[in-house]
C-alpha atoms as a PDB file:
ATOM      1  CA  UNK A   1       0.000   0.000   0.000  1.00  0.00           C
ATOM      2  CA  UNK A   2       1.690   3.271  -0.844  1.00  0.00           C
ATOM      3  CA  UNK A   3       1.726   6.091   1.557  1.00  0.00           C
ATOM      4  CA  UNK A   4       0.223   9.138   0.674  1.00  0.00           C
ATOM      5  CA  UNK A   5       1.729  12.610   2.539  1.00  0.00           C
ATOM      6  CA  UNK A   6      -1.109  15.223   2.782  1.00  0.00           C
ATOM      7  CA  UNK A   7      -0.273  18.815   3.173  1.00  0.00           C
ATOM      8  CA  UNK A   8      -2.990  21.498   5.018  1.00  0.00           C
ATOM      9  CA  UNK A   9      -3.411  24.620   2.827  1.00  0.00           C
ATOM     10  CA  UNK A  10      -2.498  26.481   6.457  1.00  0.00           C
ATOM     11  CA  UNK A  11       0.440  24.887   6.701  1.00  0.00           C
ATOM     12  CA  UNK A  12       1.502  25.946   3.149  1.00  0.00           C
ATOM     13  CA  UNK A  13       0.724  29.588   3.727  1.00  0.00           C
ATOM     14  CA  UNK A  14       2.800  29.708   6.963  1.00  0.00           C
ATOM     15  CA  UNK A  15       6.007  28.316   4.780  1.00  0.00           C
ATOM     16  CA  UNK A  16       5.311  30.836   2.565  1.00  0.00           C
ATOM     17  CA  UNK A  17       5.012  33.933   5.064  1.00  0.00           C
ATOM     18  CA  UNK A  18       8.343  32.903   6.314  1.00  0.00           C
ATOM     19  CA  UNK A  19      10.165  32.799   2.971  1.00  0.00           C
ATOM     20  CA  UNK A  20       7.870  36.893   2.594  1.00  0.00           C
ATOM     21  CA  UNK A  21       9.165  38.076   5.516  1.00  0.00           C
ATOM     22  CA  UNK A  22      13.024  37.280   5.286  1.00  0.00           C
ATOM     23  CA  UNK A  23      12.852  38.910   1.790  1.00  0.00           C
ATOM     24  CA  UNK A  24      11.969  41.698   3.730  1.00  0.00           C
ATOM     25  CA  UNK A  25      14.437  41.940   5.985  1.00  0.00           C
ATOM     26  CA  UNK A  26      17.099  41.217   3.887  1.00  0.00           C
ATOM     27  CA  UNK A  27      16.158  44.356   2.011  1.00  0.00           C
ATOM     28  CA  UNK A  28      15.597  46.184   4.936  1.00  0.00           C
ATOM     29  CA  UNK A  29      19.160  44.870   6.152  1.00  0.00           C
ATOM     30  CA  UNK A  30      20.802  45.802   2.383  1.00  0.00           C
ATOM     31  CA  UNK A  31      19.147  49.815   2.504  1.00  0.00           C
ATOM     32  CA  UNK A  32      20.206  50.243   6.194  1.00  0.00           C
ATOM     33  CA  UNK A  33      23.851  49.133   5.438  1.00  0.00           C
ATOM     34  CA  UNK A  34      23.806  51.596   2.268  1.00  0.00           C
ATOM     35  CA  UNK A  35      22.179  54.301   3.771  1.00  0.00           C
ATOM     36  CA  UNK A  36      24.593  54.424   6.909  1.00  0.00           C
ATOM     37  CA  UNK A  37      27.533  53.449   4.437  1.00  0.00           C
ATOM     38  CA  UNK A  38      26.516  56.328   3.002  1.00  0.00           C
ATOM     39  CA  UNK A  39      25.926  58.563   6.119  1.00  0.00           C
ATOM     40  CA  UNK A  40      29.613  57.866   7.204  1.00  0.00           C
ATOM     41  CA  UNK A  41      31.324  58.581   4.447  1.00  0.00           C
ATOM     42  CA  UNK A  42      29.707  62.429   4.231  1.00  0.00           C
ATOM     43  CA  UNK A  43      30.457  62.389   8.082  1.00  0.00           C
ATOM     44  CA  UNK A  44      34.121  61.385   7.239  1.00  0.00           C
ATOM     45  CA  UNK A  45      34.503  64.352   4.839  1.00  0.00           C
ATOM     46  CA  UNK A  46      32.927  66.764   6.868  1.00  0.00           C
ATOM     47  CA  UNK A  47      35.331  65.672   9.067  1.00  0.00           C
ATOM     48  CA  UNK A  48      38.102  66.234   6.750  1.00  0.00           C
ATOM     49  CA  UNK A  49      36.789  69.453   5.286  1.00  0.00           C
ATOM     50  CA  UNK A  50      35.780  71.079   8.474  1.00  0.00           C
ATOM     51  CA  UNK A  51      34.671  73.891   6.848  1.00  0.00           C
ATOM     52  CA  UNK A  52      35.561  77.412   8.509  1.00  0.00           C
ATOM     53  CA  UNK A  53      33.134  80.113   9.417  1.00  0.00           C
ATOM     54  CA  UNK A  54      33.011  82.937   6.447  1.00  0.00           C
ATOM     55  CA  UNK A  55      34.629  86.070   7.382  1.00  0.00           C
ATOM     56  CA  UNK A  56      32.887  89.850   7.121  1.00  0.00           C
ATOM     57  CA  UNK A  57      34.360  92.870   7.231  1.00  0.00           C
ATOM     58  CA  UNK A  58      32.863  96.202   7.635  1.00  0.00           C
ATOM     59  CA  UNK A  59      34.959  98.725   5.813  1.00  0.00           C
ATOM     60  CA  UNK A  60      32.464 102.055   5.380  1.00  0.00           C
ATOM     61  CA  UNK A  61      29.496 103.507   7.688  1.00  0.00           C
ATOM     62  CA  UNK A  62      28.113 107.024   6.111  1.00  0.00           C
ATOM     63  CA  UNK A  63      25.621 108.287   8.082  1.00  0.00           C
ATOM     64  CA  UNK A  64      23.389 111.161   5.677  1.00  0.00           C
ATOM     65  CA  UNK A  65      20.321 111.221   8.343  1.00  0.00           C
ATOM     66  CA  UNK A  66      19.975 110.582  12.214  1.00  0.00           C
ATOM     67  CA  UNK A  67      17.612 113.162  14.090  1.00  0.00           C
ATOM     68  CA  UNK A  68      14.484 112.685  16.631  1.00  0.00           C
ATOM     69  CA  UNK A  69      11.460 113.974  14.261  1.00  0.00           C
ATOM     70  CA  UNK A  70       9.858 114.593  17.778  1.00  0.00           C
ATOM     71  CA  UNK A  71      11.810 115.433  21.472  1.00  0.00           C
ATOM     72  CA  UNK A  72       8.607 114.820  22.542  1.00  0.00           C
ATOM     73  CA  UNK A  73       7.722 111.314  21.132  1.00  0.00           C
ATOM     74  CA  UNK A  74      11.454 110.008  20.708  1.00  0.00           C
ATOM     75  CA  UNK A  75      10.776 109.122  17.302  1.00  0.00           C
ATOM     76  CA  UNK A  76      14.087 108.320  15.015  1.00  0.00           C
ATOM     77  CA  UNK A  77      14.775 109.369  11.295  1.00  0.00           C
ATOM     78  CA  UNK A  78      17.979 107.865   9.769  1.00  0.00           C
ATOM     79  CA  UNK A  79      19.087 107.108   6.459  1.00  0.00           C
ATOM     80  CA  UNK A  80      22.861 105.252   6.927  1.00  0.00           C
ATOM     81  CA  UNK A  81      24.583 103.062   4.239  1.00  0.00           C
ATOM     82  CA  UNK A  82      27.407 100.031   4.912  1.00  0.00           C
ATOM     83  CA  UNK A  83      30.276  99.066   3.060  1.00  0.00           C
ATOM     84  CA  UNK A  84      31.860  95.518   3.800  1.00  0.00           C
ATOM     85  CA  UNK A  85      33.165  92.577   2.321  1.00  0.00           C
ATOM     86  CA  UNK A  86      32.351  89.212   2.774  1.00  0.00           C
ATOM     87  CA  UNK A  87      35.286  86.245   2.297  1.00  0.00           C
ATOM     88  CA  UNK A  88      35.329  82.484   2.075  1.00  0.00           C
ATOM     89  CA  UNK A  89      38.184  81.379   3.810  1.00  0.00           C
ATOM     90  CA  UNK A  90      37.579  77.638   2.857  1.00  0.00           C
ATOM     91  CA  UNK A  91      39.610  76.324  -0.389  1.00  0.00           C
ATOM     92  CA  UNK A  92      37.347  73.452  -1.090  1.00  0.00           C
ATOM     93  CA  UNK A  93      33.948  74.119   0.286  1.00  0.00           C
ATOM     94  CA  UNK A  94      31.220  76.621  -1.226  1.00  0.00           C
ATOM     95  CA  UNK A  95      29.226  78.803   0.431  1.00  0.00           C
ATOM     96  CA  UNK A  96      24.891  79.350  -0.512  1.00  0.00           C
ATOM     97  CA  UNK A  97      23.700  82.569   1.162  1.00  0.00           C
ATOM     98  CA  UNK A  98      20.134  82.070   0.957  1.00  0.00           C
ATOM     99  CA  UNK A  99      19.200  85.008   3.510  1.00  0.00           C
ATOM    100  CA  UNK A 100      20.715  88.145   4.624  1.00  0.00           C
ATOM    101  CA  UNK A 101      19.156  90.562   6.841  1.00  0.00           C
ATOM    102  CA  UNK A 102      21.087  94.062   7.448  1.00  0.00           C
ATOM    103  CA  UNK A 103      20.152  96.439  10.048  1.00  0.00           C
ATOM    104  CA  UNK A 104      22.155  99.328  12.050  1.00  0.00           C
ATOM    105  CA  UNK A 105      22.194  99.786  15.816  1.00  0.00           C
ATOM    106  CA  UNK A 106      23.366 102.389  18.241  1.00  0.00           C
ATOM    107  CA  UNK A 107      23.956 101.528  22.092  1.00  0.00           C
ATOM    108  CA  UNK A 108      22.048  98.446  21.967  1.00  0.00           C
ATOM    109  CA  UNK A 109      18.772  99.710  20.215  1.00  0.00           C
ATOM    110  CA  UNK A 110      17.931  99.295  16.770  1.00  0.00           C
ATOM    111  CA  UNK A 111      18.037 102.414  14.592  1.00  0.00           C
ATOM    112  CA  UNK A 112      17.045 101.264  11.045  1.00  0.00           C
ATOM    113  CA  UNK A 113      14.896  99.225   9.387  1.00  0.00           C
ATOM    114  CA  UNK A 114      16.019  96.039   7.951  1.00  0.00           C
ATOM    115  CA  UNK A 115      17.160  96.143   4.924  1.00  0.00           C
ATOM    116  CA  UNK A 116      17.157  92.110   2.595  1.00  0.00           C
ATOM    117  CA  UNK A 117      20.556  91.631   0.380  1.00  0.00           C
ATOM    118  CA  UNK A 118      19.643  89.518  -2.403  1.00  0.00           C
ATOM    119  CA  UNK A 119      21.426  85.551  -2.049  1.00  0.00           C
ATOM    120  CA  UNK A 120      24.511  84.504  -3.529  1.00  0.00           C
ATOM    121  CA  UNK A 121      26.840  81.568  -3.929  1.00  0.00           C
ATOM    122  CA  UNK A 122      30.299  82.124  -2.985  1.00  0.00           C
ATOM    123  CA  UNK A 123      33.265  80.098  -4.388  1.00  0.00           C
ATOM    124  CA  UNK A 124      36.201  78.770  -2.695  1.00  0.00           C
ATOM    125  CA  UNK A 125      38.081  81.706  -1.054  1.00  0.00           C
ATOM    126  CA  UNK A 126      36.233  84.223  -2.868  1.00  0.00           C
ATOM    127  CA  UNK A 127      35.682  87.734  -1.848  1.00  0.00           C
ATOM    128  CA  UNK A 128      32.082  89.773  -2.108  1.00  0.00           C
ATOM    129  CA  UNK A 129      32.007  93.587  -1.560  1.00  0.00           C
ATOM    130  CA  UNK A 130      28.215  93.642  -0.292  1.00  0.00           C
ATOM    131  CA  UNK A 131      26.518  97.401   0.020  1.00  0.00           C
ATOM    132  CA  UNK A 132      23.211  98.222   1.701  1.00  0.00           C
ATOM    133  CA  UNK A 133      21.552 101.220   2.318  1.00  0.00           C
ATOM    134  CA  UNK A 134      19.105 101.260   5.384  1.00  0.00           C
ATOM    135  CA  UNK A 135      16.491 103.773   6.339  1.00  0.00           C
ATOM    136  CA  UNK A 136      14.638 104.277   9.789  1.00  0.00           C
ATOM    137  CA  UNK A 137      11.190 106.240   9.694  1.00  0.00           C
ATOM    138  CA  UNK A 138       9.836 107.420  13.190  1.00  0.00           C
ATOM    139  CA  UNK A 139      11.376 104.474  14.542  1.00  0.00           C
ATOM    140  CA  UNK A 140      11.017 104.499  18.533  1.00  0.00           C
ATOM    141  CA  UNK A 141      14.112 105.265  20.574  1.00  0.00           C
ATOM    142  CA  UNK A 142      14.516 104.957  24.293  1.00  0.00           C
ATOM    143  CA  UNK A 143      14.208 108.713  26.009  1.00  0.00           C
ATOM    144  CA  UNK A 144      17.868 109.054  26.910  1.00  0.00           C
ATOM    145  CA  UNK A 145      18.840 109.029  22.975  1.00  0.00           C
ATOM    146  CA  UNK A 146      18.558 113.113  22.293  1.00  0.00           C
ATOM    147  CA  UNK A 147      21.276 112.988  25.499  1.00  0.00           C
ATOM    148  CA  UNK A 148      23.441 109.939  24.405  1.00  0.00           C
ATOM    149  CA  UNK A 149      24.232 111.779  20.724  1.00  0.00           C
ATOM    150  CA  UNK A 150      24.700 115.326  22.526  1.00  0.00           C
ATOM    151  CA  UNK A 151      27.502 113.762  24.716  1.00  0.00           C
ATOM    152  CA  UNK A 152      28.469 112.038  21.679  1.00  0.00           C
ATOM    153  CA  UNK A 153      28.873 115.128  18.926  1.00  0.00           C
ATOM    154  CA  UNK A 154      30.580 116.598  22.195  1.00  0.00           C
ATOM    155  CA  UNK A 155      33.169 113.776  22.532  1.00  0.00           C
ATOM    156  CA  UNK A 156      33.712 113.908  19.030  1.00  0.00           C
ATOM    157  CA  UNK A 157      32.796 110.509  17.299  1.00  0.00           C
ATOM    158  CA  UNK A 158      29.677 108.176  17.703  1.00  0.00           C
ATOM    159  CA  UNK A 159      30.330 104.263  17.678  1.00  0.00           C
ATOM    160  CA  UNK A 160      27.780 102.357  15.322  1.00  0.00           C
ATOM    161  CA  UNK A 161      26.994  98.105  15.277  1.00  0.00           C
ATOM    162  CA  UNK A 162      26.222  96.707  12.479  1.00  0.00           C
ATOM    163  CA  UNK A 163      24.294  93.346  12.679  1.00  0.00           C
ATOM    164  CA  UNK A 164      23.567  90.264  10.298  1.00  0.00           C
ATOM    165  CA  UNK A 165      21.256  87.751  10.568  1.00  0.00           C
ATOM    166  CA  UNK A 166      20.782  85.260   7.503  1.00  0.00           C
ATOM    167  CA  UNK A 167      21.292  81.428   6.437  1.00  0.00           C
ATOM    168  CA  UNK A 168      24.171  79.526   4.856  1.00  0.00           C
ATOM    169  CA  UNK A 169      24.575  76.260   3.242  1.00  0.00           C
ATOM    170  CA  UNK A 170      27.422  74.489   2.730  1.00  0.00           C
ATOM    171  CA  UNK A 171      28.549  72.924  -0.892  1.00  0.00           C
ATOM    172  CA  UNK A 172      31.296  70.427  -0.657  1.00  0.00           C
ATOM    173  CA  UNK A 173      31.739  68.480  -4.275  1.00  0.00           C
ATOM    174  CA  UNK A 174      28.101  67.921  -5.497  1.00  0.00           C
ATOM    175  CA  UNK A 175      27.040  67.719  -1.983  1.00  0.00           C
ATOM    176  CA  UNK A 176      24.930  70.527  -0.510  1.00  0.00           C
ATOM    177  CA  UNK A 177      24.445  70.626   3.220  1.00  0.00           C
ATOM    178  CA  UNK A 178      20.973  71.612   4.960  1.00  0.00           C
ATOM    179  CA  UNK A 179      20.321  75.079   6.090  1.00  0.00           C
ATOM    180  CA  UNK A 180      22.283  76.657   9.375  1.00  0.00           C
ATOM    181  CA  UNK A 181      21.608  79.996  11.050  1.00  0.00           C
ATOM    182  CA  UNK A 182      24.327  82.384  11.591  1.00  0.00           C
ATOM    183  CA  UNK A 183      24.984  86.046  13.104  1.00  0.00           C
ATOM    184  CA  UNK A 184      27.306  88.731  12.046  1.00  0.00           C
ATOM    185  CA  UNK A 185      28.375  91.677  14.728  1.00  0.00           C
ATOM    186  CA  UNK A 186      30.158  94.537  13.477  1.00  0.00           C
ATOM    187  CA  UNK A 187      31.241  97.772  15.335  1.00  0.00           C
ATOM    188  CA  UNK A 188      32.311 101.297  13.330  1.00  0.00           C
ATOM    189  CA  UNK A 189      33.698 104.876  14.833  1.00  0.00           C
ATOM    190  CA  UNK A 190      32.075 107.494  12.501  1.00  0.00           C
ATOM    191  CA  UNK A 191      33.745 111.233  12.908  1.00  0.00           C
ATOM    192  CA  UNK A 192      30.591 113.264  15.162  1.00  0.00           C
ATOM    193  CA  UNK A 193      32.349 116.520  15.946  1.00  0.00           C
ATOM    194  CA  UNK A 194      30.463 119.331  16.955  1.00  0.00           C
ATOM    195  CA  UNK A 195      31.838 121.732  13.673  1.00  0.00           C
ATOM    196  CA  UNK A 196      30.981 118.553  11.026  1.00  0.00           C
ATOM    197  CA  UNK A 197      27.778 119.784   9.093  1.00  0.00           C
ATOM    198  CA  UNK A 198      28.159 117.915   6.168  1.00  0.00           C
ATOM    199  CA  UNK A 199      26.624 114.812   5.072  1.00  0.00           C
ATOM    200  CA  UNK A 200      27.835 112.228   5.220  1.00  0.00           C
ATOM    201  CA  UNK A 201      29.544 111.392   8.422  1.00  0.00           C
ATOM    202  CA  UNK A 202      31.606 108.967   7.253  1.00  0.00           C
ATOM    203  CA  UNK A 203      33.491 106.124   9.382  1.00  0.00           C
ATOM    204  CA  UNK A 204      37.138 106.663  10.531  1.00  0.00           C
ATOM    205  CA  UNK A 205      38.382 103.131  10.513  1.00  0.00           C
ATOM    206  CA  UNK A 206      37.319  99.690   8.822  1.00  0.00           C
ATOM    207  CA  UNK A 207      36.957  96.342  11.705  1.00  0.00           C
ATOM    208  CA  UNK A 208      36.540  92.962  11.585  1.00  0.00           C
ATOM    209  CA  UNK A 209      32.900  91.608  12.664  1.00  0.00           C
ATOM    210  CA  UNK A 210      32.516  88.327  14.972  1.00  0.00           C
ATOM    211  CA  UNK A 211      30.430  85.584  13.364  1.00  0.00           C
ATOM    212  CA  UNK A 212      28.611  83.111  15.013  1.00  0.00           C
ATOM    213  CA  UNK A 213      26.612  79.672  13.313  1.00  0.00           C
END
């Protein structure tokens, strides 16, 4: 009598869901090991590249307007424009600016409106002369203001900050890194003496800003 071997349909679907299953996670296993290949090699040449921070300079302040339209309300006019040049120290890493925001301040209170410098790429160790010309309208001042530029004009010079805010991103090769934040800090002496009548006061010395990502 021969012996027959019977199979259940359940049991035949279970085989199968095994053989599914380690298909799966051998592909899951193959993209992970890419992926984090992949991962560790960018992490290795970041590593190498280190890229630097870029480097501003502010070289020119000329001030043409900066009087209270009212004592009374300690409302601002000004009317200022900055000269300063922008430099990638990095010899094999690019440089996207994809925001810049410009604005002028004077003993820690803003004095213009913001002013938005159009994006750029930077090459490797390139250098950008950037110019903007900013403009307050009634902007509010604290009260001691009128005082702080008397004592000023009196002293003979008035010490502006310039300030930065924008985005970078960072090209190395055909790789393009995500978006980081940075800050740019600059400080100018502009001439104020009490016989200078003419506009513009212009600034008496260039400086090197701080810059912080």
């Amino acid at each position: 009598m021969s012996q027959i071997s019977e199979t259940s349909p359940k049991h035949c679907a279970k085989k199968g869901g095994i053989n599914i299953n380690n298909r799966r996670k051998k592909l899951f296993f193959t993209f992970s090991t890419f992926f984090s290949g992949l991962l560790f090699i960018i992490f290795l040449i970041w590593l190498t590249l280190h890229p630097a921070k870029p480097e501003f300079s502010l070289t020119e302040v000329d001030i043409y307007t900066l009087n209270l339209s009212s004592s009374a309300t300690h409302l601002l006019n000004s009317s200022i424009q900055v000269t300063l040049f922008s430099k990638n120290p990095n010899k094999k890493v690019g440089i996207y600016y994809d925001k810049l925001l410009v604005y002028v301040a004077y003993r820690g209170q803003q004095i213009t409106s913001e002013a938005s410098l159009p994006p750029f790429y930077q090459s490797h160790e390139e250098i950008n002369l950037l110019t903007a010309f900013l403009q307050g309208n009634e902007l509010p001042v604290a009260q001691s203001f009128g005082y702080q530029i008397v004592h000023d004009r009196a002293v003979g010079k008035v010490i502006i900050g310039m300030k930065m805010d924008g985005k970078l991103r960072w090209k190395i090769g055909t790789f393009v890194s995500g978006a980081y934040r940075f800050n740019v800090n600059c400080v100018a002496i502009v001439a104020f003496g009490p016989n200078m009548t003419t506009d513009p006061l212009a600034s008496i010395q260039g400086t090197r800003c701080s810059t912080d990502i």
